[in-house]
N, C-alpha and C. Protein backbone atom coordinates (compact mmCIF):
# COMPACT_ATOMS: atom_id res chain seq x y z
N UNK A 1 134.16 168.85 92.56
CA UNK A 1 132.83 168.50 92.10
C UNK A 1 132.55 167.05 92.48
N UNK A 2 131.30 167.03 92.97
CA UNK A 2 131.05 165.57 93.50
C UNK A 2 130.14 164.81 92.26
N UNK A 3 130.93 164.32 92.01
CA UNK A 3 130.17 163.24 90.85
C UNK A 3 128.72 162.18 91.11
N UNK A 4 127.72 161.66 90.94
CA UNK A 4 126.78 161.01 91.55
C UNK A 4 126.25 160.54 90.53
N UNK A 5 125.83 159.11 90.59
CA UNK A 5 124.92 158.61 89.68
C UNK A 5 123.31 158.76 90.31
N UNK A 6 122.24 158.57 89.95
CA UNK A 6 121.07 158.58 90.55
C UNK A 6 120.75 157.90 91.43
N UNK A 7 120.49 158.33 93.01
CA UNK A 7 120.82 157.36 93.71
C UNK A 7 121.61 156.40 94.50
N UNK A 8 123.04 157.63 94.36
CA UNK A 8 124.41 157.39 94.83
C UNK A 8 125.04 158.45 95.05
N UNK A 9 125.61 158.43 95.92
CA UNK A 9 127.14 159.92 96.06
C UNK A 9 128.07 158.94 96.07
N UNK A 10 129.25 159.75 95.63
CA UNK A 10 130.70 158.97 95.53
C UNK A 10 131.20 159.83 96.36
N UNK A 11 132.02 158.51 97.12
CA UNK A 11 132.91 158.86 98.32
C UNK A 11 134.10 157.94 98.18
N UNK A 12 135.06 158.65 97.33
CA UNK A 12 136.39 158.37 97.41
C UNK A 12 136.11 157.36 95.60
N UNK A 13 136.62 156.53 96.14
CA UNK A 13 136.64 155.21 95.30
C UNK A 13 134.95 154.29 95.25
N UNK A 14 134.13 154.92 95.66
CA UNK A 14 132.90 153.97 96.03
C UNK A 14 132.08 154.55 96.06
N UNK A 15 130.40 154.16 95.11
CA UNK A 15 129.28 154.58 95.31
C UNK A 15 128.61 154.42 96.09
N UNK A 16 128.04 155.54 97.00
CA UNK A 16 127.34 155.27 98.60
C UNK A 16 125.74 155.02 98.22
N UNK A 17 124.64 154.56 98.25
CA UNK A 17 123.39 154.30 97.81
C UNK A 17 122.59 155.31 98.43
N UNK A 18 121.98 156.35 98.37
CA UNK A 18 121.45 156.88 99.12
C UNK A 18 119.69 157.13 97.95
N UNK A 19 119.01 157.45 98.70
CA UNK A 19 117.26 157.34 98.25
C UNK A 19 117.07 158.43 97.66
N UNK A 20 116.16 158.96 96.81
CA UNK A 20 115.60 159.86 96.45
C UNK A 20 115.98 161.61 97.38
N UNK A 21 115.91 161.66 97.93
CA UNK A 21 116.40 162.76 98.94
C UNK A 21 117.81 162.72 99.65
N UNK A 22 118.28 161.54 99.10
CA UNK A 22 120.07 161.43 100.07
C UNK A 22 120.04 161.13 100.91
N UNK A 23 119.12 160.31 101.38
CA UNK A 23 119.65 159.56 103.04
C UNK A 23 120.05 158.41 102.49
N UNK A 24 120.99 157.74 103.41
CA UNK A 24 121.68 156.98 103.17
C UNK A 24 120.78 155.15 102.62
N UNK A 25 120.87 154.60 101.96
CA UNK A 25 120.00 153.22 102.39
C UNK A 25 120.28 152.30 102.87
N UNK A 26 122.00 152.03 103.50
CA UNK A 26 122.54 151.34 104.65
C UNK A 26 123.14 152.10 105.69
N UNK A 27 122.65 152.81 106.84
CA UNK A 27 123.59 153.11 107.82
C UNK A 27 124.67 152.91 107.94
N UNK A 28 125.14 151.73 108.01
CA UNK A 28 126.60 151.44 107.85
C UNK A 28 127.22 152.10 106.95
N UNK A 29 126.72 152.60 106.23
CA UNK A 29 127.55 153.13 104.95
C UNK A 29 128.11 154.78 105.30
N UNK A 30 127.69 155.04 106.87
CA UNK A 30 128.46 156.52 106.74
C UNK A 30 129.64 156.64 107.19
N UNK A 31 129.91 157.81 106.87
CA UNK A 31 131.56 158.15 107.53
C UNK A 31 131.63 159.73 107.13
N UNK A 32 132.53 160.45 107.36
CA UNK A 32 132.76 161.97 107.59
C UNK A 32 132.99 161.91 106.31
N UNK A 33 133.76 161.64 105.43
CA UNK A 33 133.85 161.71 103.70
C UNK A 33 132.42 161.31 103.10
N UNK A 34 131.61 160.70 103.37
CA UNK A 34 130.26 160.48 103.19
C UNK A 34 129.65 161.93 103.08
N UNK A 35 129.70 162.48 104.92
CA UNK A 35 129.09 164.02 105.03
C UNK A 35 129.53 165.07 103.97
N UNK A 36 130.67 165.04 104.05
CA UNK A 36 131.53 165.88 103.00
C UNK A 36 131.37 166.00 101.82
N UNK A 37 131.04 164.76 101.15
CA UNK A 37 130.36 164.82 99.96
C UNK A 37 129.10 164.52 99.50
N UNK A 38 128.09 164.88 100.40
CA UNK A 38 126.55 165.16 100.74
C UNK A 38 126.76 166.30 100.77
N UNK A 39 127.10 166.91 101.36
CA UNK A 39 127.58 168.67 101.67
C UNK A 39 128.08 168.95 100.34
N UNK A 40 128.89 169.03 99.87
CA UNK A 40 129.27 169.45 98.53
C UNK A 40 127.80 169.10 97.57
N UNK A 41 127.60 168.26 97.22
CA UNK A 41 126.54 167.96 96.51
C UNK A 41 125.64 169.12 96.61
N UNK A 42 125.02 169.60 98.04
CA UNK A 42 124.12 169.95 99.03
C UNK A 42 124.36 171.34 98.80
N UNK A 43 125.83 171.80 98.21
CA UNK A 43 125.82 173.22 98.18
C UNK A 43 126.34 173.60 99.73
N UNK A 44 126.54 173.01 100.61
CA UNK A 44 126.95 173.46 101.93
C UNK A 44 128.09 173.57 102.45
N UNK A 45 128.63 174.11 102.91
CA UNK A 45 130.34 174.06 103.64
C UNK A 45 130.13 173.89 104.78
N UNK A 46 130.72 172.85 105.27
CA UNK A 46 130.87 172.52 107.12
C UNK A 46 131.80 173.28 107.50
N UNK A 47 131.03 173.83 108.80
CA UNK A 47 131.93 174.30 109.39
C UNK A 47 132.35 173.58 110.64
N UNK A 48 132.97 174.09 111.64
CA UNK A 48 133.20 173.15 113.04
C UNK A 48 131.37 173.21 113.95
N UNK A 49 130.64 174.29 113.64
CA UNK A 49 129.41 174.31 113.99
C UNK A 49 128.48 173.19 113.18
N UNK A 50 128.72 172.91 112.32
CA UNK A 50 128.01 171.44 111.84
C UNK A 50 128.46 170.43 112.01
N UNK A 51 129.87 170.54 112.23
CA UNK A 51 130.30 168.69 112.65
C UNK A 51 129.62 168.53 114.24
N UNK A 52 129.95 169.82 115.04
CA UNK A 52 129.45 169.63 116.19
C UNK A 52 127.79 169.14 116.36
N UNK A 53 126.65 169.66 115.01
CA UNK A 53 125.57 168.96 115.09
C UNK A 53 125.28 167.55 114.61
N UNK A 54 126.12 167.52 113.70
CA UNK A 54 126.02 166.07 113.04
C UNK A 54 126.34 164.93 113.96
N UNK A 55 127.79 165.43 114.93
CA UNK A 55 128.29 164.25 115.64
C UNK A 55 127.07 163.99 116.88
N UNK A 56 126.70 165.58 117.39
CA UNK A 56 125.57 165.23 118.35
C UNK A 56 124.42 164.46 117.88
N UNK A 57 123.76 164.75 116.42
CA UNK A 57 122.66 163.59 116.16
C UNK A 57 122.77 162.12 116.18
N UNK A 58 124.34 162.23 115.64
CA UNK A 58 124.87 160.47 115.42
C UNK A 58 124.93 159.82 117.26
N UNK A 59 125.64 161.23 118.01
CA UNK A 59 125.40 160.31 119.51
C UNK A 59 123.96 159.75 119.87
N UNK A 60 123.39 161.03 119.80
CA UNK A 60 121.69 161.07 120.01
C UNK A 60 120.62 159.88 119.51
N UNK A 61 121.53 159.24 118.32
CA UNK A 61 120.74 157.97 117.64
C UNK A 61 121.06 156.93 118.24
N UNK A 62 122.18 156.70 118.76
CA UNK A 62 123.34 155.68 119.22
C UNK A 62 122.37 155.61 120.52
N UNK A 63 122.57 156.66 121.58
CA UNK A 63 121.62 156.49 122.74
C UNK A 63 120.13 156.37 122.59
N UNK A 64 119.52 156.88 121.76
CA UNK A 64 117.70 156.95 121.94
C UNK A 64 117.38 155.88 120.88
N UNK A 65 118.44 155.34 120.17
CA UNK A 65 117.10 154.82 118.66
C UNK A 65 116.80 155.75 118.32
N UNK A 66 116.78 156.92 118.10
CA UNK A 66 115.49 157.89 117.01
C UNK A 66 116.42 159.33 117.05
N UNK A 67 116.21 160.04 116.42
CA UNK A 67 116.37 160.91 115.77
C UNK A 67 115.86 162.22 117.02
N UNK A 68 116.17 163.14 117.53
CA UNK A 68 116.54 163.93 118.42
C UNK A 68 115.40 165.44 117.70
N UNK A 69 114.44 165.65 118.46
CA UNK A 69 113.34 166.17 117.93
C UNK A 69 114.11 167.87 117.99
N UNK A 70 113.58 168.83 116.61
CA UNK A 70 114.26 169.89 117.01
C UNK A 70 114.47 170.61 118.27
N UNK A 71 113.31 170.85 119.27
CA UNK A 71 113.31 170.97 120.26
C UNK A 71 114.36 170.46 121.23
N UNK A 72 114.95 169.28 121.36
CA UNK A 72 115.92 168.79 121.86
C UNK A 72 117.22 169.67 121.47
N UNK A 73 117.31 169.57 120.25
CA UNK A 73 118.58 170.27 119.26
C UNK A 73 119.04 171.67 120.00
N UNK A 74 117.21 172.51 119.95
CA UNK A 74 117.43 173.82 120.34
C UNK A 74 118.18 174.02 122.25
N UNK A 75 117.27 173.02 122.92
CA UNK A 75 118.07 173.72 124.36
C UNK A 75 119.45 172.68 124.57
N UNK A 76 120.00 171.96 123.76
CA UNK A 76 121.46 171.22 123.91
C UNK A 76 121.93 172.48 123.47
N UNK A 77 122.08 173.41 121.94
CA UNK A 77 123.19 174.18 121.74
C UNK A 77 123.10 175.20 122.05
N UNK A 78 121.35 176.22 122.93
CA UNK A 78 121.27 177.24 123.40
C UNK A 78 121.95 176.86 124.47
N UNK A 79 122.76 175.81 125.25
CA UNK A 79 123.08 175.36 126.24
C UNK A 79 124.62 175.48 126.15
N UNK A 80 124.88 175.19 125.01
CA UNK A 80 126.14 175.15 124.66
C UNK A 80 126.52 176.79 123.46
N UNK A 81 125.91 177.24 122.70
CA UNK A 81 126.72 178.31 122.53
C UNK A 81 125.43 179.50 122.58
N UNK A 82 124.70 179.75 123.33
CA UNK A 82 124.05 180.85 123.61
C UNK A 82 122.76 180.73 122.86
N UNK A 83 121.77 181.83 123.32
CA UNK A 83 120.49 181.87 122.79
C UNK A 83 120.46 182.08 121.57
N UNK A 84 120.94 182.51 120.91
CA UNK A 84 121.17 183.31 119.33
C UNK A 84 121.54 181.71 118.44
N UNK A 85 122.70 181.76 118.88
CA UNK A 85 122.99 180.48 117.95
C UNK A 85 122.68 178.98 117.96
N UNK A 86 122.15 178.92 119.08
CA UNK A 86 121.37 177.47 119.57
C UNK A 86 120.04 177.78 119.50
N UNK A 87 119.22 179.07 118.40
CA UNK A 87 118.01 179.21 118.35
C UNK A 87 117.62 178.61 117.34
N UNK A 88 115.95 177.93 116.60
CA UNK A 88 115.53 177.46 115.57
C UNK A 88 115.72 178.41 114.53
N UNK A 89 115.81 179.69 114.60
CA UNK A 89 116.13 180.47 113.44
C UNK A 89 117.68 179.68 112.89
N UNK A 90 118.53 179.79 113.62
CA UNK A 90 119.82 179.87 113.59
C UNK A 90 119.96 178.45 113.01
N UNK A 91 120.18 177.40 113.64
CA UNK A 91 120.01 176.35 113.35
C UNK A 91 119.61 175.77 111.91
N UNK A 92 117.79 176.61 111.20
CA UNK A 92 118.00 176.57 110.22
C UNK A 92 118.61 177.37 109.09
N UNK A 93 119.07 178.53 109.70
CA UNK A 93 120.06 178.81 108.56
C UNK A 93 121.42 177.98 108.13
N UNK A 94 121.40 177.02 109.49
CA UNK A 94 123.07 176.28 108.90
C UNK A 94 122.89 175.54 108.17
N UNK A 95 121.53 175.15 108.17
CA UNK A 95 121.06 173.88 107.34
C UNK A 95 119.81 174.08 106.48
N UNK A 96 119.96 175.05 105.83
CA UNK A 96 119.40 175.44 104.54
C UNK A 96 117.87 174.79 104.03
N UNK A 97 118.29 173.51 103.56
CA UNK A 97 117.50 172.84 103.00
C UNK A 97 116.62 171.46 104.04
N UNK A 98 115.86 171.77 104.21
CA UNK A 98 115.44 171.32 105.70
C UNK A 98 115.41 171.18 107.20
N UNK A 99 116.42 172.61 107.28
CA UNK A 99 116.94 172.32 108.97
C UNK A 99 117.67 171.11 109.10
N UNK A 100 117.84 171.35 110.38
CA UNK A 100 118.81 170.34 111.19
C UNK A 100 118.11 169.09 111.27
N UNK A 101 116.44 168.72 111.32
CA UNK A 101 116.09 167.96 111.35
C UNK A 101 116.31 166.83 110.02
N UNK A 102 116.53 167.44 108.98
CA UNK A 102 115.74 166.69 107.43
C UNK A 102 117.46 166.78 107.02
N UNK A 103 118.03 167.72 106.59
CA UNK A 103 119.40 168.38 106.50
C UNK A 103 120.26 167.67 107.22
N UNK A 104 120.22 167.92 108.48
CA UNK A 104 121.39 167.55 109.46
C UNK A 104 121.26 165.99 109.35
N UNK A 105 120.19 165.13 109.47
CA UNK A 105 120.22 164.15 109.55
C UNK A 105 120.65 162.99 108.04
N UNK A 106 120.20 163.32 107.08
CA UNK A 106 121.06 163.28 105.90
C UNK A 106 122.37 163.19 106.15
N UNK A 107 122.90 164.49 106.45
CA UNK A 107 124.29 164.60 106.60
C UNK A 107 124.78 163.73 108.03
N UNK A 108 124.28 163.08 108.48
CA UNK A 108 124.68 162.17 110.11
C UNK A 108 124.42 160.93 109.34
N UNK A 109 124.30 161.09 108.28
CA UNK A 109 123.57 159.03 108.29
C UNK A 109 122.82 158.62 108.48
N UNK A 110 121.14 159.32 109.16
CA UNK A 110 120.34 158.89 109.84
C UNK A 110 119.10 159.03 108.85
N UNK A 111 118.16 158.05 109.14
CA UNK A 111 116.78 157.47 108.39
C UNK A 111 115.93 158.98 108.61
N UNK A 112 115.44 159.09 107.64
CA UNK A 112 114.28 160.33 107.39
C UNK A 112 113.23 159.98 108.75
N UNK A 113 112.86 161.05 109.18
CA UNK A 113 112.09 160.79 110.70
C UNK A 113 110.63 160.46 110.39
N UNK A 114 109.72 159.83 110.95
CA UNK A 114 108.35 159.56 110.77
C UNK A 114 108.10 160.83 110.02
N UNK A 115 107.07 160.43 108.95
CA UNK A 115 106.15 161.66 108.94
C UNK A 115 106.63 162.60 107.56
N UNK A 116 107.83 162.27 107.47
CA UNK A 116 108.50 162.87 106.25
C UNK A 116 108.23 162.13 104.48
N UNK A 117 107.96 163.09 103.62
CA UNK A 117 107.42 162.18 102.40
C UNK A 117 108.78 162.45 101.31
């Protein structure tokens, strides 16, 4: 059970600050025990198919500045594991509660994208 005060997940020994919706409020502050216990919180189990999206958004931020539009998402993993599972259906079923966009990025560390309230 992941313990949280309002406005925090605990990761390990330390309260992580995260906003109203769980994104983080210092970048610096992520790490894979971070995801892990966003995910627990989140109700979600990672599998090796979500680290593989999470690590791709965290590259994707690293190179562009910004956040990797679903469209992007969809022809990188229809590219990489077929039409079915690199489809927007698919995609948001791994990520439940907002897709890969709102969801996945939460879970990467990354700032809520324009446009989001």
């Amino acid at each position: 059970m992941v313990h949280t005060l309002k406005g925090t997940v605990r990761v390990g020994d330390r309260l992580i600050e995260v906003d109203s919706e769980g994104y983080l409020r210092h970048l610096g502050d992520w790490s894979e025990d971070f995801a892990r216990a966003l995910a627990e919180r989140e109700g979600l189990e990672l599998t090796d198919a979500h680290w593989e999206l999470i690590h791709f958004l965290r590259a994707y931020w690293t190179e562009h500045g910004v956040q990797p539009q679903v469209r992007v998402m969809i022809r990188h993993f229809t590219a990489r594991w077929g039409a079915q599972r690199g489809s927007n259906h698919h995609l948001h079923e791994m990520f439940p509660r907002g897709g890969p966009q709102k969801q996945g990025n939460r879970l990467a560390g990354l700032l809520r994208t324009q446009g989001e309230h």
